[in-house]
PDB file of N, CA and C in Angstrom:
ATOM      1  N   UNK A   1      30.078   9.614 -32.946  1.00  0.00           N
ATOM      2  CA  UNK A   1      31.025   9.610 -31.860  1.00  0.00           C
ATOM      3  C   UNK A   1      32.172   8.664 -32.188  1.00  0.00           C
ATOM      4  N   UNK A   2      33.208   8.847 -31.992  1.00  0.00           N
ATOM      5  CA  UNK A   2      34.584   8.563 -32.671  1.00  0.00           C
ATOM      6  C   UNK A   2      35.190   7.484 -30.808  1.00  0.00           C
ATOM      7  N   UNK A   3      35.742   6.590 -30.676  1.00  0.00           N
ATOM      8  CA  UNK A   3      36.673   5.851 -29.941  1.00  0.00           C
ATOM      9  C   UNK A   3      37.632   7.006 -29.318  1.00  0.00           C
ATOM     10  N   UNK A   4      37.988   7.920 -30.420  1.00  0.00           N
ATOM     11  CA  UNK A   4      38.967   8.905 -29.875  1.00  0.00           C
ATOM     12  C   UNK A   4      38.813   9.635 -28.405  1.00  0.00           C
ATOM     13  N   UNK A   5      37.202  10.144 -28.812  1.00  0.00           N
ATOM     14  CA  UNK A   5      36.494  11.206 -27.745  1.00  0.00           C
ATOM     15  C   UNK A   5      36.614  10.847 -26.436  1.00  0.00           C
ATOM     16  N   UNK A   6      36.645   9.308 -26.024  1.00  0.00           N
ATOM     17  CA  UNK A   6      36.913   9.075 -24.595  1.00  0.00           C
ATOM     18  C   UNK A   6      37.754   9.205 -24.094  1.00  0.00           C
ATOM     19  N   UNK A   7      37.995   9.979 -23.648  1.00  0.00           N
ATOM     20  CA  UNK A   7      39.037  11.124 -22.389  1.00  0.00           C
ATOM     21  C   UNK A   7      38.568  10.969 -21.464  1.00  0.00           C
ATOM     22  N   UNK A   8      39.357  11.088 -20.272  1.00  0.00           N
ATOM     23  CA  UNK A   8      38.902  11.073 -18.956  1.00  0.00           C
ATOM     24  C   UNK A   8      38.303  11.729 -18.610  1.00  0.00           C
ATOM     25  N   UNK A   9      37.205  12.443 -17.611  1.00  0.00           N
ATOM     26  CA  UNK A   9      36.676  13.155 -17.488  1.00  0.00           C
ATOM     27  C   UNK A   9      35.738  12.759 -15.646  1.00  0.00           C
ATOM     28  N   UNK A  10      34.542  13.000 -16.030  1.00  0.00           N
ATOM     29  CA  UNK A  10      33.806  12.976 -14.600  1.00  0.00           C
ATOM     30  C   UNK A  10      33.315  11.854 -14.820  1.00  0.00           C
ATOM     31  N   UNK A  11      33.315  11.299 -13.597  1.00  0.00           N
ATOM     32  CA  UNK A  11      31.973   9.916 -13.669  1.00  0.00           C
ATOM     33  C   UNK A  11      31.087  10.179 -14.679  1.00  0.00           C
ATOM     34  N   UNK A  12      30.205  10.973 -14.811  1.00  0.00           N
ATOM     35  CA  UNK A  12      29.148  11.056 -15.459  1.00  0.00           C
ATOM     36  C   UNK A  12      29.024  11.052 -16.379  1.00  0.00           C
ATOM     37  N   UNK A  13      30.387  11.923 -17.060  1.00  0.00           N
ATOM     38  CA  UNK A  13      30.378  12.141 -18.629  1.00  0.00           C
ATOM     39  C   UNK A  13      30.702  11.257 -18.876  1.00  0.00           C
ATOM     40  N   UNK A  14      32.017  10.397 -18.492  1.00  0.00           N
ATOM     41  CA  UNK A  14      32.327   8.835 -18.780  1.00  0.00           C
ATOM     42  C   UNK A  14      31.246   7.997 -18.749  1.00  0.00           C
ATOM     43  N   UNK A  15      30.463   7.725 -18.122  1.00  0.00           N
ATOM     44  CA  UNK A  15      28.773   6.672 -18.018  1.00  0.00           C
ATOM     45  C   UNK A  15      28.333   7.290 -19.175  1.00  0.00           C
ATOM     46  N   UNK A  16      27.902   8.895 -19.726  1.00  0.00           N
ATOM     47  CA  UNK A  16      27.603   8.320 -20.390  1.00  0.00           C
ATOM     48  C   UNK A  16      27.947   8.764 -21.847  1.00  0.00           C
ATOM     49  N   UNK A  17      29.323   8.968 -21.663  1.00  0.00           N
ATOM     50  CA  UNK A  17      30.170   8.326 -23.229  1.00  0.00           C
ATOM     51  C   UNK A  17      30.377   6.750 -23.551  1.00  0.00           C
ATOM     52  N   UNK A  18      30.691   6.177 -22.535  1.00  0.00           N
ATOM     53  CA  UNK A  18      30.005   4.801 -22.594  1.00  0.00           C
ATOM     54  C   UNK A  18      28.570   4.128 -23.029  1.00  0.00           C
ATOM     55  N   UNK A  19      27.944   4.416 -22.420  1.00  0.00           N
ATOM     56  CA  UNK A  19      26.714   4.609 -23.042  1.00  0.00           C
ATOM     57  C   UNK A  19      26.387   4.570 -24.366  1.00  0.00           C
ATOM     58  N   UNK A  20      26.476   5.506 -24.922  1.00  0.00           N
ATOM     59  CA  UNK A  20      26.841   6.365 -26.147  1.00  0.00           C
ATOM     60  C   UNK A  20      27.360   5.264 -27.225  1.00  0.00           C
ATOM     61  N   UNK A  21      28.695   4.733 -26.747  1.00  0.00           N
ATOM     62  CA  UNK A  21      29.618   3.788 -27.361  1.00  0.00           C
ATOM     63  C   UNK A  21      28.973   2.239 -27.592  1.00  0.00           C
ATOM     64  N   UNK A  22      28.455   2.044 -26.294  1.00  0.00           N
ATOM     65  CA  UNK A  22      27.701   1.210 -26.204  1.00  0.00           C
ATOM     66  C   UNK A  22      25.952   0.866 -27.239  1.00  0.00           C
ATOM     67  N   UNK A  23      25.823   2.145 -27.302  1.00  0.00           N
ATOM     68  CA  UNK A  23      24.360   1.669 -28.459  1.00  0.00           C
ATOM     69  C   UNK A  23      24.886   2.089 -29.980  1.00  0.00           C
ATOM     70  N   UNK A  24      26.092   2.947 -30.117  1.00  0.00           N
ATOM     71  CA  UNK A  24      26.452   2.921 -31.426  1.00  0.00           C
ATOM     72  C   UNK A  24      26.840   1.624 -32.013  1.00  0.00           C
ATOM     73  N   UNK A  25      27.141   0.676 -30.619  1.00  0.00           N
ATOM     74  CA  UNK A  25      28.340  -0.792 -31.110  1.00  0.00           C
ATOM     75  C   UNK A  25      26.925  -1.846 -31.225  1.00  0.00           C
ATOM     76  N   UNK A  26      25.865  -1.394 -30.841  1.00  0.00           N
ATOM     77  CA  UNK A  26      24.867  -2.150 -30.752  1.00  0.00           C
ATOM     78  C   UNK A  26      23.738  -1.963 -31.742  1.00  0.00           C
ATOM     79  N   UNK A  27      23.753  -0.536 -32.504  1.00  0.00           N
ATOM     80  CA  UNK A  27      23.223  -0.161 -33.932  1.00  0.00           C
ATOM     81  C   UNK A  27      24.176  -0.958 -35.040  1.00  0.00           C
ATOM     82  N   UNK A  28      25.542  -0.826 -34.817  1.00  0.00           N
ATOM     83  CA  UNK A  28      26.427  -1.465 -35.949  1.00  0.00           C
ATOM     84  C   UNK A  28      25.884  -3.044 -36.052  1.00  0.00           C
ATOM     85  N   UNK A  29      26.063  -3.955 -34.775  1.00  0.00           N
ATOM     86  CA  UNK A  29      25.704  -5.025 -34.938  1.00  0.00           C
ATOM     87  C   UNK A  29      24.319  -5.488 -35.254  1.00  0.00           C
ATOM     88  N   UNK A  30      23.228  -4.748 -35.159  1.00  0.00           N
ATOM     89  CA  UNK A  30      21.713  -4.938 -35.941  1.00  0.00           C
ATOM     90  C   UNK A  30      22.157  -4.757 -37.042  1.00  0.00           C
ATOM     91  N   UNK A  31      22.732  -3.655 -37.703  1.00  0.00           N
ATOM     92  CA  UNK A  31      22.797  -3.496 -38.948  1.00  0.00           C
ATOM     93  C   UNK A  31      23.550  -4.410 -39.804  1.00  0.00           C
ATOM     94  N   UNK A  32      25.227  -4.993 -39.120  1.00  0.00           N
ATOM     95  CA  UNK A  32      25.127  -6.059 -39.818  1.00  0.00           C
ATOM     96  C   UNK A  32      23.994  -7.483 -39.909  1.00  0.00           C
ATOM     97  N   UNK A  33      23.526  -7.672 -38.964  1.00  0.00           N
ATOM     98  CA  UNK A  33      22.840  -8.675 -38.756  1.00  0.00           C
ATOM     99  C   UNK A  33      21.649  -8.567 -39.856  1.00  0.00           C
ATOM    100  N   UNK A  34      21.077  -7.505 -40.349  1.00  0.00           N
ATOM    101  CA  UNK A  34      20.325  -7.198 -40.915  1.00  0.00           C
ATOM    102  C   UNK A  34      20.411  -7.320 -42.359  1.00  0.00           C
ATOM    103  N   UNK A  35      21.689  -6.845 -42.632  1.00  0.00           N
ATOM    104  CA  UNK A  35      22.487  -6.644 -43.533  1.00  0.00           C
ATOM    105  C   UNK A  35      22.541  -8.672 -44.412  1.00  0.00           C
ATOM    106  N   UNK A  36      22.621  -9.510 -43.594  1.00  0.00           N
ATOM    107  CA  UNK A  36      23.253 -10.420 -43.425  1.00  0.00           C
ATOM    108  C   UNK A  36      21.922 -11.798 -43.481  1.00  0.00           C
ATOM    109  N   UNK A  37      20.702 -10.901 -43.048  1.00  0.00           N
ATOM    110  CA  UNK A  37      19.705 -11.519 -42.957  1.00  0.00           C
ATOM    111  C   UNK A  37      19.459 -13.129 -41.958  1.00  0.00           C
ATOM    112  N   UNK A  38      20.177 -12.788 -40.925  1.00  0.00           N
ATOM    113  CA  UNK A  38      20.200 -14.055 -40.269  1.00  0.00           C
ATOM    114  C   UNK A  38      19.981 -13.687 -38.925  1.00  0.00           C
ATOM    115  N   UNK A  39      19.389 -14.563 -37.972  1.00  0.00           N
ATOM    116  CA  UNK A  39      19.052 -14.558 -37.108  1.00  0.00           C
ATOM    117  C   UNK A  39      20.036 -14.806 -35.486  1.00  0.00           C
ATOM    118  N   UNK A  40      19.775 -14.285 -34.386  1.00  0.00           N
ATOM    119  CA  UNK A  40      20.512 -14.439 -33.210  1.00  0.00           C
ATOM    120  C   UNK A  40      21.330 -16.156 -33.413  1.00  0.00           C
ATOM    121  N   UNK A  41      20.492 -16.575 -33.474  1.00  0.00           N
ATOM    122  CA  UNK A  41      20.162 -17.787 -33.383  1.00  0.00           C
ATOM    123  C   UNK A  41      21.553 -18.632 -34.179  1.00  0.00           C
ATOM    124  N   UNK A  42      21.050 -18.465 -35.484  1.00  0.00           N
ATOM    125  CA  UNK A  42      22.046 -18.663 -36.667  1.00  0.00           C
ATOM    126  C   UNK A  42      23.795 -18.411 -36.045  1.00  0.00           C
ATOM    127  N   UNK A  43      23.581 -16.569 -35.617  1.00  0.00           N
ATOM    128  CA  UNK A  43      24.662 -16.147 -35.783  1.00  0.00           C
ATOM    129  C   UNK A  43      25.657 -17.147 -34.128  1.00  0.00           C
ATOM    130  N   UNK A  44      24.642 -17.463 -33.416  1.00  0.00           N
ATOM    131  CA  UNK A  44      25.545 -18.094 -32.291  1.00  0.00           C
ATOM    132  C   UNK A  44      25.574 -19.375 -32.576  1.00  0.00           C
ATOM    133  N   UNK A  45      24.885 -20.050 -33.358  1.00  0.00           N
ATOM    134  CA  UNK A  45      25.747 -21.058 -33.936  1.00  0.00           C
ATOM    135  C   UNK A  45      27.045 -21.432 -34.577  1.00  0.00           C
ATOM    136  N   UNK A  46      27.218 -20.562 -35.326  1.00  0.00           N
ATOM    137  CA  UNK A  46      28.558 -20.304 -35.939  1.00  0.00           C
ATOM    138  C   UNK A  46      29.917 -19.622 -35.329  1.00  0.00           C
ATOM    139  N   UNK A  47      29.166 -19.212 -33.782  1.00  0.00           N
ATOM    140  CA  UNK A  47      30.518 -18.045 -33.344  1.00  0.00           C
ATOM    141  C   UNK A  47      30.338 -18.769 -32.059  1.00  0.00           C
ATOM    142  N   UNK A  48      31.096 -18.343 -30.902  1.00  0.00           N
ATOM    143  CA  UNK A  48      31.844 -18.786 -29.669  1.00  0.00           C
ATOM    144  C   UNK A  48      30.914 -18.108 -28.688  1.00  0.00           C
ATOM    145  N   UNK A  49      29.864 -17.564 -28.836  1.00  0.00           N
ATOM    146  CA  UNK A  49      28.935 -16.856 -28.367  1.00  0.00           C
ATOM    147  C   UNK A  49      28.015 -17.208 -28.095  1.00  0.00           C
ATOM    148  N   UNK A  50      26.995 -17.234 -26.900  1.00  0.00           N
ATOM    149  CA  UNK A  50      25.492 -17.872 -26.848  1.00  0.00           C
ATOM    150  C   UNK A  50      24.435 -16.373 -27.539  1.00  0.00           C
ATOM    151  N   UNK A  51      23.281 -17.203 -27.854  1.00  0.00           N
ATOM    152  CA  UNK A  51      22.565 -16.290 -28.184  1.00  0.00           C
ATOM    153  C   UNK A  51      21.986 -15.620 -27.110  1.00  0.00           C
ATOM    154  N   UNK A  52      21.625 -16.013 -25.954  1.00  0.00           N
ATOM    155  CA  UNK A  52      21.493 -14.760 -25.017  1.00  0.00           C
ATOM    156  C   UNK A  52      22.688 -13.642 -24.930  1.00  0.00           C
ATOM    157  N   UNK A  53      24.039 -14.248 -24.626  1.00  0.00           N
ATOM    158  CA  UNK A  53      25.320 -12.974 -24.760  1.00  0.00           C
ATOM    159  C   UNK A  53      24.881 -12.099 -26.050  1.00  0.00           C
ATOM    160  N   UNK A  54      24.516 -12.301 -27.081  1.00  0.00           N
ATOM    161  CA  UNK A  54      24.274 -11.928 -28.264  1.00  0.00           C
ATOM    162  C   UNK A  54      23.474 -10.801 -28.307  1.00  0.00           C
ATOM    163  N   UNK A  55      22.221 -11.298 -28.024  1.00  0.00           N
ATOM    164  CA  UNK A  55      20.688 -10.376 -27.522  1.00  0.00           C
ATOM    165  C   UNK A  55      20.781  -9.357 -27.136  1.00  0.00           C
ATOM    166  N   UNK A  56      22.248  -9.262 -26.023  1.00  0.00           N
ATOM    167  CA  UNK A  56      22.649  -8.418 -24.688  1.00  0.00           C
ATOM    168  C   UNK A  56      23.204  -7.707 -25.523  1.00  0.00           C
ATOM    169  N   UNK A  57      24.039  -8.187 -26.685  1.00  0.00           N
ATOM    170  CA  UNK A  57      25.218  -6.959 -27.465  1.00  0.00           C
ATOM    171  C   UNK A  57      24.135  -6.259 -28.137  1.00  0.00           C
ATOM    172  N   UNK A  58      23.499  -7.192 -28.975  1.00  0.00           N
ATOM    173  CA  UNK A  58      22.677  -6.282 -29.739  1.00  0.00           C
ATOM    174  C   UNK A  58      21.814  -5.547 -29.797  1.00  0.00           C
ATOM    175  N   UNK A  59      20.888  -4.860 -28.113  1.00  0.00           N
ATOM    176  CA  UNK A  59      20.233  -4.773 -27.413  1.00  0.00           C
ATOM    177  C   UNK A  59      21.295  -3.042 -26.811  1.00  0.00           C
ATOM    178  N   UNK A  60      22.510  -3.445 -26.916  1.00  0.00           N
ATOM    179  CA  UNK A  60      23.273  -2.866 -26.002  1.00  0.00           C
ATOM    180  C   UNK A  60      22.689  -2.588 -24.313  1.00  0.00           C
ATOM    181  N   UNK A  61      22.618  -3.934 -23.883  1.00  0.00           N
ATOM    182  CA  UNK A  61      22.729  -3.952 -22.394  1.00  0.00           C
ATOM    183  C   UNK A  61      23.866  -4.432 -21.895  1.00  0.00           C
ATOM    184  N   UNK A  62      25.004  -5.030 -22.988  1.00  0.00           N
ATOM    185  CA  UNK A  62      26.335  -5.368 -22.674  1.00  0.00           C
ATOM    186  C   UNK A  62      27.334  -5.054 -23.648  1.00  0.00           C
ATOM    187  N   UNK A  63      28.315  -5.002 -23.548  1.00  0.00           N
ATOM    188  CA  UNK A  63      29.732  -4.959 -24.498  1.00  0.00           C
ATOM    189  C   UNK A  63      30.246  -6.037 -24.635  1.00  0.00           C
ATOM    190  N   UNK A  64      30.228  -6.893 -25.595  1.00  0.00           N
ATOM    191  CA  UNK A  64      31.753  -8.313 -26.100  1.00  0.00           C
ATOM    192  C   UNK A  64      32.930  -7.429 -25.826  1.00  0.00           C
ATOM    193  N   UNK A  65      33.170  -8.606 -25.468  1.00  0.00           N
ATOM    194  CA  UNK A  65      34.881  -8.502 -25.000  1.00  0.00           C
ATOM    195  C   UNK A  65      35.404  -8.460 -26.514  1.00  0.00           C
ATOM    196  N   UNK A  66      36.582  -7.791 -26.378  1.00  0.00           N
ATOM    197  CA  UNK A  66      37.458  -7.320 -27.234  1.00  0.00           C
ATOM    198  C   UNK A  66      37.790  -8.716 -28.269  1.00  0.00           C
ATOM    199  N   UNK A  67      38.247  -9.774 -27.392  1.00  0.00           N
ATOM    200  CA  UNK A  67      38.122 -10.646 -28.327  1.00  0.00           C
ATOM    201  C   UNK A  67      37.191 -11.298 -28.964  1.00  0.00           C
ATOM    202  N   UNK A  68      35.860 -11.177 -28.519  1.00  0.00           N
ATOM    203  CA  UNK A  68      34.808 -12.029 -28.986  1.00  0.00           C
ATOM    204  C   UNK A  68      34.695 -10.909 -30.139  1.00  0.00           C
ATOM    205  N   UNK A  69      34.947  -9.761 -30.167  1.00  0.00           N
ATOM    206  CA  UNK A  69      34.986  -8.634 -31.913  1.00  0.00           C
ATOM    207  C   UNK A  69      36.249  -9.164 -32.383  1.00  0.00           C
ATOM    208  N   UNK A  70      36.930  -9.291 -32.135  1.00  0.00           N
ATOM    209  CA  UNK A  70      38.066  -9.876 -33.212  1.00  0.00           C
ATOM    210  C   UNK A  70      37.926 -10.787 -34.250  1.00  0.00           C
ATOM    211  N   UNK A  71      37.522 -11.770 -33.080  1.00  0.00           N
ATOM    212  CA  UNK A  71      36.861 -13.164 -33.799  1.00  0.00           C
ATOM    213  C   UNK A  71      36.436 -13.376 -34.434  1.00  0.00           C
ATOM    214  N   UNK A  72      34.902 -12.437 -34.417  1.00  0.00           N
ATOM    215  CA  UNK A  72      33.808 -11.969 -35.106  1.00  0.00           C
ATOM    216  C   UNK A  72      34.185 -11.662 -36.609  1.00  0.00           C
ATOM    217  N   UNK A  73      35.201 -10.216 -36.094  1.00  0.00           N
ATOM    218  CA  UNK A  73      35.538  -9.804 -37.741  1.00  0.00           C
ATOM    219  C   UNK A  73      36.347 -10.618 -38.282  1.00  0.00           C
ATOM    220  N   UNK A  74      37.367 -11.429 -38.040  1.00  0.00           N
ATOM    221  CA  UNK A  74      37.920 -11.892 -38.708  1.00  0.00           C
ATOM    222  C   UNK A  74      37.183 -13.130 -39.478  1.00  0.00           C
ATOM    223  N   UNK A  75      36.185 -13.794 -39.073  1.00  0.00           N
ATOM    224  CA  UNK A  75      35.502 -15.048 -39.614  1.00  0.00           C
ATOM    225  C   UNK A  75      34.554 -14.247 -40.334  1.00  0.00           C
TER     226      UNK A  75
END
């Protein structure tokens, strides 16, 4: 699923193209994490982030704000 695809549409389909967006952004971040071999823990030490906010991304029960991914990628 591509960023593009979200078009307006019905409540529903929006919940759950969100959705959708939401556990793809939350597979990417296990995988780096994985990738990277370090722990919640580790990684909110080093970033502007608590490790519970963290848990939540990577879990996808929440979305980082736009800037807390900026941040991210750029460091």
């Amino acid at each position: 699923m591509s960023w593009a695809s979200l078009r307006p549409g019905s409540a529903r389909e929006t919940g759950e193209r969100l959705a959708e967006v939401r556990e793809e952004l939350a597979g990417r971040l296990r995988l780096l994490r994985d990738l990277t071999g370090r722990s919640l823990r580790e990684l909110a030490r080093d970033g502007l982030v608590s490790s519970s906010s963290l848990s939540r991304y990577f879990s996808g029960q929440a979305v980082p704000p736009c800037a807390t991914l900026s941040h991210r990628v750029r460091s």
